[in-house]
C-alpha atoms as a PDB file:
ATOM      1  CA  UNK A   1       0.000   0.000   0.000  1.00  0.00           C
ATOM      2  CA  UNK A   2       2.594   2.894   0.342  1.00  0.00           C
ATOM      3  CA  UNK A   3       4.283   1.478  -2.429  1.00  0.00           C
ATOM      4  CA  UNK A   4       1.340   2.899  -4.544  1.00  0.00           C
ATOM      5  CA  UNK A   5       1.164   5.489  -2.260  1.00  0.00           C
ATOM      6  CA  UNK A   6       4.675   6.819  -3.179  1.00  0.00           C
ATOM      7  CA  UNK A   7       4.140   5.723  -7.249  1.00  0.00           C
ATOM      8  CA  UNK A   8       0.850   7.806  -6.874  1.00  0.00           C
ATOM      9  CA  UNK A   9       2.947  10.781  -5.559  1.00  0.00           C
ATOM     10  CA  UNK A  10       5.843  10.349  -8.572  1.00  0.00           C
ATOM     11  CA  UNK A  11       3.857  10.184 -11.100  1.00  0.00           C
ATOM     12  CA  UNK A  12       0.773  12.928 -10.354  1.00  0.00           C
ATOM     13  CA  UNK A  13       1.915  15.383  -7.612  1.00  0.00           C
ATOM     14  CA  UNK A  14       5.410  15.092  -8.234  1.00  0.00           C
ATOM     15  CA  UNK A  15       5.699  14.353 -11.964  1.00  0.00           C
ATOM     16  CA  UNK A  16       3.333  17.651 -12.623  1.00  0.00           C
ATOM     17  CA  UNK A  17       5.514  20.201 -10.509  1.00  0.00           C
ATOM     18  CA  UNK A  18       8.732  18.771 -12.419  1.00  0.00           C
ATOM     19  CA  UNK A  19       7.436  19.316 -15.899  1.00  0.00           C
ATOM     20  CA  UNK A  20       6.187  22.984 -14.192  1.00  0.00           C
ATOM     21  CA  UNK A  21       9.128  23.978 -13.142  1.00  0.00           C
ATOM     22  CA  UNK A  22      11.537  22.946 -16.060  1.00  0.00           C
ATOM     23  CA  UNK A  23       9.024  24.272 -18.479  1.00  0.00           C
ATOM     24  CA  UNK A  24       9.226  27.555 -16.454  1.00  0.00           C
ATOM     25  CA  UNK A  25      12.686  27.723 -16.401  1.00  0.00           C
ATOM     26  CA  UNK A  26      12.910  26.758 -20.222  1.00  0.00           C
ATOM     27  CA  UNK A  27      10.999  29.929 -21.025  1.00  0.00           C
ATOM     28  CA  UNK A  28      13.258  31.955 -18.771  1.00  0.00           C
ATOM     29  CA  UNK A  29      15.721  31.162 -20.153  1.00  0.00           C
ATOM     30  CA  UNK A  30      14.581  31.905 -23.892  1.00  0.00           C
ATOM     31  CA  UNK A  31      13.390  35.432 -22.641  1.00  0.00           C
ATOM     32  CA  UNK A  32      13.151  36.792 -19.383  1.00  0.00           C
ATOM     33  CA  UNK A  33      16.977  35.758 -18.074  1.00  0.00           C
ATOM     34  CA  UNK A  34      18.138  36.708 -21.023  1.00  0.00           C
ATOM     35  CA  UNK A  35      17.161  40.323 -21.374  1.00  0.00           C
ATOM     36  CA  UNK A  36      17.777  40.543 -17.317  1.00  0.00           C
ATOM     37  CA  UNK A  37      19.927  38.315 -15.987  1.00  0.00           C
ATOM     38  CA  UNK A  38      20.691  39.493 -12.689  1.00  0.00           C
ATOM     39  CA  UNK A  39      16.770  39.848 -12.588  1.00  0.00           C
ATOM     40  CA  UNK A  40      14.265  38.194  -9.901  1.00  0.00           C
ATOM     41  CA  UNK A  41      12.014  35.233 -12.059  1.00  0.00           C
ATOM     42  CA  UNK A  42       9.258  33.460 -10.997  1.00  0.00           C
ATOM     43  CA  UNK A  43      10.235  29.661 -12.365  1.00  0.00           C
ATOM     44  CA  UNK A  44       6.592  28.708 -11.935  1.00  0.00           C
ATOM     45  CA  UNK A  45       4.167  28.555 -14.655  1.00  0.00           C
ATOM     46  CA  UNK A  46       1.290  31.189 -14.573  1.00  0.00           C
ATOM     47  CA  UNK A  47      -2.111  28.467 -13.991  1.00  0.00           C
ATOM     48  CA  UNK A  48      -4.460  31.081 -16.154  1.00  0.00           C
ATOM     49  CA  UNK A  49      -2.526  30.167 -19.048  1.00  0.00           C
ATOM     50  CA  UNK A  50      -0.821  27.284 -18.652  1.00  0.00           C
ATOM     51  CA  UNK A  51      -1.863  23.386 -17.861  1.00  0.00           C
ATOM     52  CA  UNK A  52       0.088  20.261 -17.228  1.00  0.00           C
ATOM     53  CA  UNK A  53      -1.376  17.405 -19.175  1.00  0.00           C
ATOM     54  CA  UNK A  54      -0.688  13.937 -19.332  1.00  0.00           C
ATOM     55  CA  UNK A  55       1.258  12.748 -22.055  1.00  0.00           C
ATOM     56  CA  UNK A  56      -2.092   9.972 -22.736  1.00  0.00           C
ATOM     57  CA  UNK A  57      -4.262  12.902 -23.688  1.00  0.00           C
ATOM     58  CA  UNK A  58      -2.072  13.691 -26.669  1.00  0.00           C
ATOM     59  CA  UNK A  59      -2.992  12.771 -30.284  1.00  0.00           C
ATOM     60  CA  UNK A  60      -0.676  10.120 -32.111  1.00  0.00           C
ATOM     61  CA  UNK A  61       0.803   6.842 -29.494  1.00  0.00           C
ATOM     62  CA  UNK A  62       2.743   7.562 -27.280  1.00  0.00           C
ATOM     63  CA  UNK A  63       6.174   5.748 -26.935  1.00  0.00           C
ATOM     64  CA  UNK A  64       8.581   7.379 -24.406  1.00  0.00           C
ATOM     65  CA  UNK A  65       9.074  10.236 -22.825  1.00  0.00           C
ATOM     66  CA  UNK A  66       7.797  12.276 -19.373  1.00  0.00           C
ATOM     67  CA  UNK A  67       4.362  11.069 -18.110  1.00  0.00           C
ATOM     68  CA  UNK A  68       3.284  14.922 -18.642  1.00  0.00           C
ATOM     69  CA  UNK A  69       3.835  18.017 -20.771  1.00  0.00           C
ATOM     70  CA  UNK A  70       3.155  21.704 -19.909  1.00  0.00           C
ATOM     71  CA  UNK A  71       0.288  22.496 -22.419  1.00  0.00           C
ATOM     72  CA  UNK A  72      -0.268  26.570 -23.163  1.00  0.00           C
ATOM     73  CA  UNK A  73      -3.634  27.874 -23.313  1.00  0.00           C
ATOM     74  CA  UNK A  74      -3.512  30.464 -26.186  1.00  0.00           C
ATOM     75  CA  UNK A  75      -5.246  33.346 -26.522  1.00  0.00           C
ATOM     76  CA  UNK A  76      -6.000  35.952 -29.234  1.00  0.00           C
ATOM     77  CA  UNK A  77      -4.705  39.435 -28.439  1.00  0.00           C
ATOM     78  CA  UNK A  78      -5.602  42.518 -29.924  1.00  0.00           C
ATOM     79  CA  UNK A  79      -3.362  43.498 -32.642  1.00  0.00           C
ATOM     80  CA  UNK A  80      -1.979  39.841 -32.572  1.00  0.00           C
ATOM     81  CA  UNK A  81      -1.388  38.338 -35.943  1.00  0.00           C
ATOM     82  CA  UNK A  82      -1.237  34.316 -34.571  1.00  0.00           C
ATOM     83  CA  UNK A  83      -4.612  32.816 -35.058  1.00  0.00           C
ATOM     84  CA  UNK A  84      -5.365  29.714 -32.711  1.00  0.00           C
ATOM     85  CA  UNK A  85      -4.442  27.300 -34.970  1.00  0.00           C
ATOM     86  CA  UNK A  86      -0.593  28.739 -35.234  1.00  0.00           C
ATOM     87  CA  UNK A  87      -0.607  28.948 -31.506  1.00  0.00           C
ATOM     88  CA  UNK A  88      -1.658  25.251 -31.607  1.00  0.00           C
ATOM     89  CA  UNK A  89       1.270  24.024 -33.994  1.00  0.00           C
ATOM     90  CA  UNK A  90       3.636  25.941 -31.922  1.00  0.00           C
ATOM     91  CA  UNK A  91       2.825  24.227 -28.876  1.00  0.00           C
ATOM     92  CA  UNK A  92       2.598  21.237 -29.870  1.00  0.00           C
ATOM     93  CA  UNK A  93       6.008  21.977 -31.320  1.00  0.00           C
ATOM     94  CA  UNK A  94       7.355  22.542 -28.375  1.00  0.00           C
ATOM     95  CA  UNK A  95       5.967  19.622 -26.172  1.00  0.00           C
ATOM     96  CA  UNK A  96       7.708  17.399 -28.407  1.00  0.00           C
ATOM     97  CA  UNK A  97      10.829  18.637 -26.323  1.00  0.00           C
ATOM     98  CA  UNK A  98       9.729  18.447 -22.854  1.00  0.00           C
END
């Protein structure tokens, strides 16, 4: 029984704050270390926009890799010239590396 309770832990709790926190500081350092560096960062990823998914709810099989990915919720801004669809590409993109 804690057997499952620890494999539980890994691979929900655990495995989500991870994939979080290296997704965070993936970003930072693609664009907010990098124009500050001696700068205070948040390494967390902001909830409203951001989910972590399990790697299951992706299209295609799935054959290896982390048990989750950090999935972006995009949104349209004003002005913005990336449609939904772009946004989507991108991201999926980019879980391919996490």
């Amino acid at each position: 029984k804690a057997c499952v309770a620890v494999r539980d832990y890994l691979d929900e709790t655990l495995g989500r704050y991870i994939v979080n926190v290296t997704e965070a500081a993936f970003l930072c350092s693609q664009t907010v270390c990098t124009r500050e560096p001696s700068g205070v960062a948040f390494l967390h990823l902001d909830p409203a926009e951001w989910s972590i998914v399990p790697r299951t709810k992706l299209p295609g099989t799935v054959t290896s890799g982390p048990s989750y990915v950090a999935h972006r919720r995009f949104r349209k801004v004003e002005g913005e010239g990336a449609s939904v669809s772009q946004a989507g590409k991108e991201n999926s993109a980019r879980n391919q590396y996490l």
